[in-house]
N, C-alpha and C. Protein backbone atom coordinates (compact mmCIF):
# COMPACT_ATOMS: atom_id res chain seq x y z
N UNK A 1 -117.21 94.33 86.48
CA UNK A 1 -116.40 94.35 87.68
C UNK A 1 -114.93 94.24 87.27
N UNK A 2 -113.75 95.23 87.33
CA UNK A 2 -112.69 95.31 87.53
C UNK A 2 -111.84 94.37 88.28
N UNK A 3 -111.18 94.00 88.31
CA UNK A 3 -109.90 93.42 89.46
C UNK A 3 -108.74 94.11 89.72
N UNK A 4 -108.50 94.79 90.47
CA UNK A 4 -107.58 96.15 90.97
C UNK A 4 -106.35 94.83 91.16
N UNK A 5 -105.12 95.54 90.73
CA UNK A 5 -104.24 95.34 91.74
C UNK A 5 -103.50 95.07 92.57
N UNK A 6 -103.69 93.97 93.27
CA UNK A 6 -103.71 93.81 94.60
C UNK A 6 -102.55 92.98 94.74
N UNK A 7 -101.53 92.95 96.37
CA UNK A 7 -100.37 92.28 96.27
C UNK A 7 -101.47 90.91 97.42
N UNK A 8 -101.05 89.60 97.23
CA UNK A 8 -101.71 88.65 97.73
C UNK A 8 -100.63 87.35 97.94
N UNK A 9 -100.40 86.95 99.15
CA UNK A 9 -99.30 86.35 99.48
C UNK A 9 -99.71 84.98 98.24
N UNK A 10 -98.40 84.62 97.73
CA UNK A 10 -98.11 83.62 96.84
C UNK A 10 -96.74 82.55 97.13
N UNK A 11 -97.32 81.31 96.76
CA UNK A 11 -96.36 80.19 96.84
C UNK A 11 -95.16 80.14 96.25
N UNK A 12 -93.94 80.41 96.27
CA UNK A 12 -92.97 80.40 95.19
C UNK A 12 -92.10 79.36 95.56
N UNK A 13 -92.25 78.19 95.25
CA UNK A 13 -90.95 77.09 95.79
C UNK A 13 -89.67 77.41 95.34
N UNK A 14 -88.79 77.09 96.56
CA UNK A 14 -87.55 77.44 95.95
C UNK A 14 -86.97 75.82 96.24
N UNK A 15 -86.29 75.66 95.29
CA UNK A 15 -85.46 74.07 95.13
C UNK A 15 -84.04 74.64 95.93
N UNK A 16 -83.74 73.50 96.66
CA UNK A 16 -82.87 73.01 97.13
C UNK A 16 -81.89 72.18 96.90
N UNK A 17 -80.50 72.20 96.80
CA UNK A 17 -79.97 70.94 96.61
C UNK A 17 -79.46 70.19 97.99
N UNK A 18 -79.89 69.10 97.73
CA UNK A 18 -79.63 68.27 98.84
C UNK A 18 -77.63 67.32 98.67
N UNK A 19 -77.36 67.39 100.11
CA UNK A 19 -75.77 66.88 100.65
C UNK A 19 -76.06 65.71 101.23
N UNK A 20 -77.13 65.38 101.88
CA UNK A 20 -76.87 64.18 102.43
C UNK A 20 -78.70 64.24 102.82
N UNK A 21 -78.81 62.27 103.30
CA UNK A 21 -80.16 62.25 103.31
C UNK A 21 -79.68 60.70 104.20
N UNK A 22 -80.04 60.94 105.82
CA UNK A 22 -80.21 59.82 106.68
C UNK A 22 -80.54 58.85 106.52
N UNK A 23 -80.38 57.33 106.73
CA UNK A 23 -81.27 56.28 107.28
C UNK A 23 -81.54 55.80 108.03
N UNK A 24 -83.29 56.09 107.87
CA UNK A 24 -83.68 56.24 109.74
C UNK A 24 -85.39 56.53 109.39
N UNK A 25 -86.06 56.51 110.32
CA UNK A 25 -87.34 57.38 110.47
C UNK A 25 -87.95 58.06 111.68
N UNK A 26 -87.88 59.36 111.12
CA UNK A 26 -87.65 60.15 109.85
C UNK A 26 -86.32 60.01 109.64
N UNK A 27 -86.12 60.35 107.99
CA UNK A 27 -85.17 60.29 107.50
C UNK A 27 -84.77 62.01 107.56
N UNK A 28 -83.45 62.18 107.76
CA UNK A 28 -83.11 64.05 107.94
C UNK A 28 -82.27 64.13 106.89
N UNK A 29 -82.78 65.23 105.98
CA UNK A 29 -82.36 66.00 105.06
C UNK A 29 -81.65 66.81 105.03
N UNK A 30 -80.22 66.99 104.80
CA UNK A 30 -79.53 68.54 105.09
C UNK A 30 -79.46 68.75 103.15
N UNK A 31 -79.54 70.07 103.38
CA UNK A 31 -79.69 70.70 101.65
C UNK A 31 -77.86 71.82 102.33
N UNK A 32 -77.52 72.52 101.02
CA UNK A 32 -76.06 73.05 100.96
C UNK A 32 -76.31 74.16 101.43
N UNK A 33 -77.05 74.71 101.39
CA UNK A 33 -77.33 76.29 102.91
C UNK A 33 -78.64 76.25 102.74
N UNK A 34 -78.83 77.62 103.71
CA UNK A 34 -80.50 76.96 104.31
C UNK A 34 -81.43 77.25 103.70
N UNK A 35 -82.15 76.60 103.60
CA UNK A 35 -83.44 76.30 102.63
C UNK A 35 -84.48 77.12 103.29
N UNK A 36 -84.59 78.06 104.22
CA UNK A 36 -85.52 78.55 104.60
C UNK A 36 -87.38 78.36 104.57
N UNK A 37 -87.19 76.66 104.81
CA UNK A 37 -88.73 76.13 104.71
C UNK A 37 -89.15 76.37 106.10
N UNK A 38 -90.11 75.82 105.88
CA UNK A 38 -91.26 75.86 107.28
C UNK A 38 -91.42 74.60 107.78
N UNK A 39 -91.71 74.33 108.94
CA UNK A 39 -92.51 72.58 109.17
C UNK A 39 -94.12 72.87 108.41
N UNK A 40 -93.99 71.87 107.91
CA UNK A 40 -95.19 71.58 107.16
C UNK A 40 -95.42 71.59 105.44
N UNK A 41 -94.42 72.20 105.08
CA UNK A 41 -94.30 72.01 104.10
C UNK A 41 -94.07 70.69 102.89
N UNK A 42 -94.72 70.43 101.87
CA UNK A 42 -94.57 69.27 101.36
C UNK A 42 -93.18 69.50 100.18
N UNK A 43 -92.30 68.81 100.14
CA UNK A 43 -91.52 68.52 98.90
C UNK A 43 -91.76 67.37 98.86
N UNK A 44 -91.11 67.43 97.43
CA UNK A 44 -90.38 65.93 96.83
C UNK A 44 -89.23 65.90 96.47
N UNK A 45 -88.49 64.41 96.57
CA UNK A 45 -87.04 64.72 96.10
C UNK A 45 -86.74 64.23 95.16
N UNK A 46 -85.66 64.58 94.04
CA UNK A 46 -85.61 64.33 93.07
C UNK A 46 -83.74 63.67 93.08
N UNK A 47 -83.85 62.24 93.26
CA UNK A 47 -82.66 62.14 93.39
C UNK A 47 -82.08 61.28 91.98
N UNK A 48 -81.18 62.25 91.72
CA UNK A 48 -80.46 61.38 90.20
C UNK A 48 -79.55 59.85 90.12
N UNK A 49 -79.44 59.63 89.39
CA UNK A 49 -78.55 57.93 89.48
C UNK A 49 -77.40 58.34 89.81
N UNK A 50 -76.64 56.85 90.65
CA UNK A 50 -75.18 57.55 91.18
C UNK A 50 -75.43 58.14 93.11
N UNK A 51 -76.83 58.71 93.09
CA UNK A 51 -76.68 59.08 93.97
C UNK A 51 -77.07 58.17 95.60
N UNK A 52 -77.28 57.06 95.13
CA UNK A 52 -77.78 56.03 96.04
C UNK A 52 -79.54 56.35 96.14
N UNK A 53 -79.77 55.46 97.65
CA UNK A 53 -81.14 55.72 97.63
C UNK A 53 -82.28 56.02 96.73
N UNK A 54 -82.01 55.19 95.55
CA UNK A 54 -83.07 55.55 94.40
C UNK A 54 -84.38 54.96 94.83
N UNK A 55 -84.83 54.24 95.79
CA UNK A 55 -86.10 54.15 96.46
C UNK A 55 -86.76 55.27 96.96
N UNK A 56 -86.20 56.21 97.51
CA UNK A 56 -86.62 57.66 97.62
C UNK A 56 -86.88 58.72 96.64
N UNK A 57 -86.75 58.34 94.94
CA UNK A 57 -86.73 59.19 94.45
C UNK A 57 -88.18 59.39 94.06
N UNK A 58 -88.51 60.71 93.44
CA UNK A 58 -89.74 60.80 93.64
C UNK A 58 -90.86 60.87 94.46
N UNK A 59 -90.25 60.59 95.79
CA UNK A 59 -91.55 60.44 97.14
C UNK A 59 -91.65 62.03 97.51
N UNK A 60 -93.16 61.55 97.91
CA UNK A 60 -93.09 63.30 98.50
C UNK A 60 -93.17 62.80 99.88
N UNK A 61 -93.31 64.42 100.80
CA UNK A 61 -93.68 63.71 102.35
C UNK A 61 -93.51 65.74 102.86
N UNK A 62 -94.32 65.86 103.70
CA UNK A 62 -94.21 66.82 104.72
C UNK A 62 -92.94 66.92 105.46
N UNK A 63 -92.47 68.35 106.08
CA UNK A 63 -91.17 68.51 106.83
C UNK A 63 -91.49 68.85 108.01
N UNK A 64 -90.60 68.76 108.92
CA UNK A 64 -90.41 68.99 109.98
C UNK A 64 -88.78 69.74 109.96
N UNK A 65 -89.37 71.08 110.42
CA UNK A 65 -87.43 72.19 110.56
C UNK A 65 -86.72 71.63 111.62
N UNK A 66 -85.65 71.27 111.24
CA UNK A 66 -84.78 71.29 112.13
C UNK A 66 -83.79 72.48 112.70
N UNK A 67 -83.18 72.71 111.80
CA UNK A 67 -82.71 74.11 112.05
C UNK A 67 -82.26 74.15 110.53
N UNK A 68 -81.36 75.57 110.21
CA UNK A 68 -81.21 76.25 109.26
C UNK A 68 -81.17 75.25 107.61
N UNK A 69 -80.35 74.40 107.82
CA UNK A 69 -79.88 73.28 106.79
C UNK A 69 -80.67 71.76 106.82
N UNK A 70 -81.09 71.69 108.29
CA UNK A 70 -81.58 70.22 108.06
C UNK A 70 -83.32 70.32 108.58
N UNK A 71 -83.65 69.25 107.72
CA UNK A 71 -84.98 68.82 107.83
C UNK A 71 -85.75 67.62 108.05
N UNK A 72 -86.40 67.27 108.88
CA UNK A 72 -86.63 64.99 108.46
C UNK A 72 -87.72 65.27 107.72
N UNK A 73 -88.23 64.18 106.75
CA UNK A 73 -89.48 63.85 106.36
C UNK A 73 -89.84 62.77 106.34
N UNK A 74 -91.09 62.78 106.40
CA UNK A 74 -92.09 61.27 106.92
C UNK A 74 -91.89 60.72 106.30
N UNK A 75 -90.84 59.85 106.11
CA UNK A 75 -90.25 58.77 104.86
C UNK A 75 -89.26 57.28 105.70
N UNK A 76 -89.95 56.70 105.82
CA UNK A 76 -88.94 55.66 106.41
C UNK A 76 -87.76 54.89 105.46
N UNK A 77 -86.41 55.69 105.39
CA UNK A 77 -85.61 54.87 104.62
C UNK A 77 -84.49 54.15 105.52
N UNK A 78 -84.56 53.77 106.35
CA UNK A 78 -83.91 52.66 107.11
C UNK A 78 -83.45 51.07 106.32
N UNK A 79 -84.57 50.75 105.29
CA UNK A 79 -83.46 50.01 104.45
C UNK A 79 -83.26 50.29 103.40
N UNK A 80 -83.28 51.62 102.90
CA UNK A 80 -82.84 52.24 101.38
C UNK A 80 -81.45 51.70 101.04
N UNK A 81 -81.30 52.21 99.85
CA UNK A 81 -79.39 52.20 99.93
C UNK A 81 -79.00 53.55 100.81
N UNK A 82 -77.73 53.25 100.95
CA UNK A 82 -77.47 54.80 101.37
C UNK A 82 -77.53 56.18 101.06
N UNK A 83 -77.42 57.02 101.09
CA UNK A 83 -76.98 58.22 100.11
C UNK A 83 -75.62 58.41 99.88
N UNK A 84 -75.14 58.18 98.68
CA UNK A 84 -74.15 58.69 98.63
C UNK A 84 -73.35 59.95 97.42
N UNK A 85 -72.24 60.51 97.46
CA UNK A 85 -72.11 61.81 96.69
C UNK A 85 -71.30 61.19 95.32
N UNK A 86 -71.40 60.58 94.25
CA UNK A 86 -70.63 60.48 93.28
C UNK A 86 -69.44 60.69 92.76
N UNK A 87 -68.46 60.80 92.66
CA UNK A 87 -67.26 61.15 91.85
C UNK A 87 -67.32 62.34 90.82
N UNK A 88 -68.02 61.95 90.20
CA UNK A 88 -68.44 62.83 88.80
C UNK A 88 -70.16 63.50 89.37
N UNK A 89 -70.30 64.67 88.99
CA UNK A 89 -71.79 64.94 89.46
C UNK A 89 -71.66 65.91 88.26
N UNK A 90 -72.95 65.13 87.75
CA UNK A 90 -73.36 65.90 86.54
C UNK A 90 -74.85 66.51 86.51
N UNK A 91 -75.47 65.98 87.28
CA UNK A 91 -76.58 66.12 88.35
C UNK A 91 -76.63 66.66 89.47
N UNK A 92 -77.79 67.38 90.44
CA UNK A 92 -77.40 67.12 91.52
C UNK A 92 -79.15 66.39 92.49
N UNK A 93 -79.02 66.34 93.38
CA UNK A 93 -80.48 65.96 94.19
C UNK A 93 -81.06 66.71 94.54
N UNK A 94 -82.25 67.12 94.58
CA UNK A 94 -82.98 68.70 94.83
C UNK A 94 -84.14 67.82 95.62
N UNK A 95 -84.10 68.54 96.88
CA UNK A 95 -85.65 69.20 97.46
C UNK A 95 -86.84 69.89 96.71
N UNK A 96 -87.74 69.44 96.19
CA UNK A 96 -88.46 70.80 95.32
C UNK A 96 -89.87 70.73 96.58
N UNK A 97 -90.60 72.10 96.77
CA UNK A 97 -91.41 71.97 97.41
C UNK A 97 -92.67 72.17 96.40
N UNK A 98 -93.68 71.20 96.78
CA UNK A 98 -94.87 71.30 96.26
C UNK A 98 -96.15 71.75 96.12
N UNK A 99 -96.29 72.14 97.74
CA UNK A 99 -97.25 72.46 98.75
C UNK A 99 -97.42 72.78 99.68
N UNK A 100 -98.00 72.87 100.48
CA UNK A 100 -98.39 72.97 102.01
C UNK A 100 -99.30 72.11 102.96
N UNK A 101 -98.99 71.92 104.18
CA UNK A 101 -100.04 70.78 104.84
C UNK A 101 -100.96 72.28 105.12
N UNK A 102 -102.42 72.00 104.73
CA UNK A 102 -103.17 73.42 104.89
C UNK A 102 -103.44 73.67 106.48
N UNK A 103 -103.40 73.86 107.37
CA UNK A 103 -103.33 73.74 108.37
C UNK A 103 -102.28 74.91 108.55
N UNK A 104 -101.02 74.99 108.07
CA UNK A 104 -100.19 75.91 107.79
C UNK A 104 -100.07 76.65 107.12
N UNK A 105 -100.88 77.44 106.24
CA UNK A 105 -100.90 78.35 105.29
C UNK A 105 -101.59 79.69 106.08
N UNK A 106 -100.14 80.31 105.25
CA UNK A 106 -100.08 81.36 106.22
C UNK A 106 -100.43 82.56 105.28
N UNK A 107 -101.13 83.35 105.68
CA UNK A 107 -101.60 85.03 105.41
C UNK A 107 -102.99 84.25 103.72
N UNK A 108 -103.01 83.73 103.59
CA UNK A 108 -103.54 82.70 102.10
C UNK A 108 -105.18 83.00 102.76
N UNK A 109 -105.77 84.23 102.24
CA UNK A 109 -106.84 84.43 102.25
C UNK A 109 -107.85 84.58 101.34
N UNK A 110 -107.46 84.83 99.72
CA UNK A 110 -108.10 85.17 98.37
C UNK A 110 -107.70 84.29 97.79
N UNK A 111 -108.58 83.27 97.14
CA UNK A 111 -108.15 83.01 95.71
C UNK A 111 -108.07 84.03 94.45
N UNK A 112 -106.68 84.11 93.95
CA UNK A 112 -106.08 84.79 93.23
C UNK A 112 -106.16 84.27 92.13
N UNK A 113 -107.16 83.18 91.86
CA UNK A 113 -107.18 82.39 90.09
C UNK A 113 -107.85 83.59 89.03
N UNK A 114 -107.47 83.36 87.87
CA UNK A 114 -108.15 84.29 86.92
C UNK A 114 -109.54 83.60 86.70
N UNK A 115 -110.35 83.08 87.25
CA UNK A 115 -111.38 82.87 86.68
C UNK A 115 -112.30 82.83 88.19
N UNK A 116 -113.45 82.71 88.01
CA UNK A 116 -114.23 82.99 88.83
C UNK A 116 -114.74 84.25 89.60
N UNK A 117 -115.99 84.95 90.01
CA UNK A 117 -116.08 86.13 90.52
C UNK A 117 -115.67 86.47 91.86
N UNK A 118 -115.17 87.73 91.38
CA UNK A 118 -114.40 88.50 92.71
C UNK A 118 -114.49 89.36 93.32
């Protein structure tokens, strides 16, 4: 049996850098132009030292769109530190997306793995 071909919708995360990050819950995310995510989508954020809120770093959490630039995620940082932008940025804070809440996966009908029959 062959495997033709075929174009099959695929996940490609695109990272974001994040400008600012609320305290609140949800906490709202604005990234530096628009990140063109979806609600439902899972990131994590990757926030460097300097940048405050290092209790958030590393968490993942599902989104909710707000519009073009901003996003909240299920993250209660109401007593984080703040976010703040550094002096020197030698770093920056990125959105990376990880996943999807499946519920939302969209056109994702074939597994496209190299192994198993097809």
């Amino acid at each position: 049996m062959s495997i033709q071909a075929q174009t099959y919708p695929v996940f490609q995360p695109a990272m974001r850098i994040i400008t600012n990050i609320t305290n609140g819950f949800p906490a709202t995310v604005t990234t530096s132009f628009a990140h063109q995510y979806t609600t439902g989508l899972i990131i994590r954020l990757i926030l460097p030292p300097g940048y405050g809120m290092s209790q958030a770093n590393q968490q993942s959490s599902d989104i909710t769109v707000v519009d073009a630039t901003n996003f909240t995620i299920n993250l209660d940082t109401r007593l984080y530190q703040p976010f703040v932008t550094p002096a020197t940025q030698t770093q920056f804070p990125q959105a990376i997306p990880t996943g999807e809440v499946n519920s939302t996966v969209y056109l994702a009908y074939k597994n496209v793995l190299p192994y198993g029959a097809v």
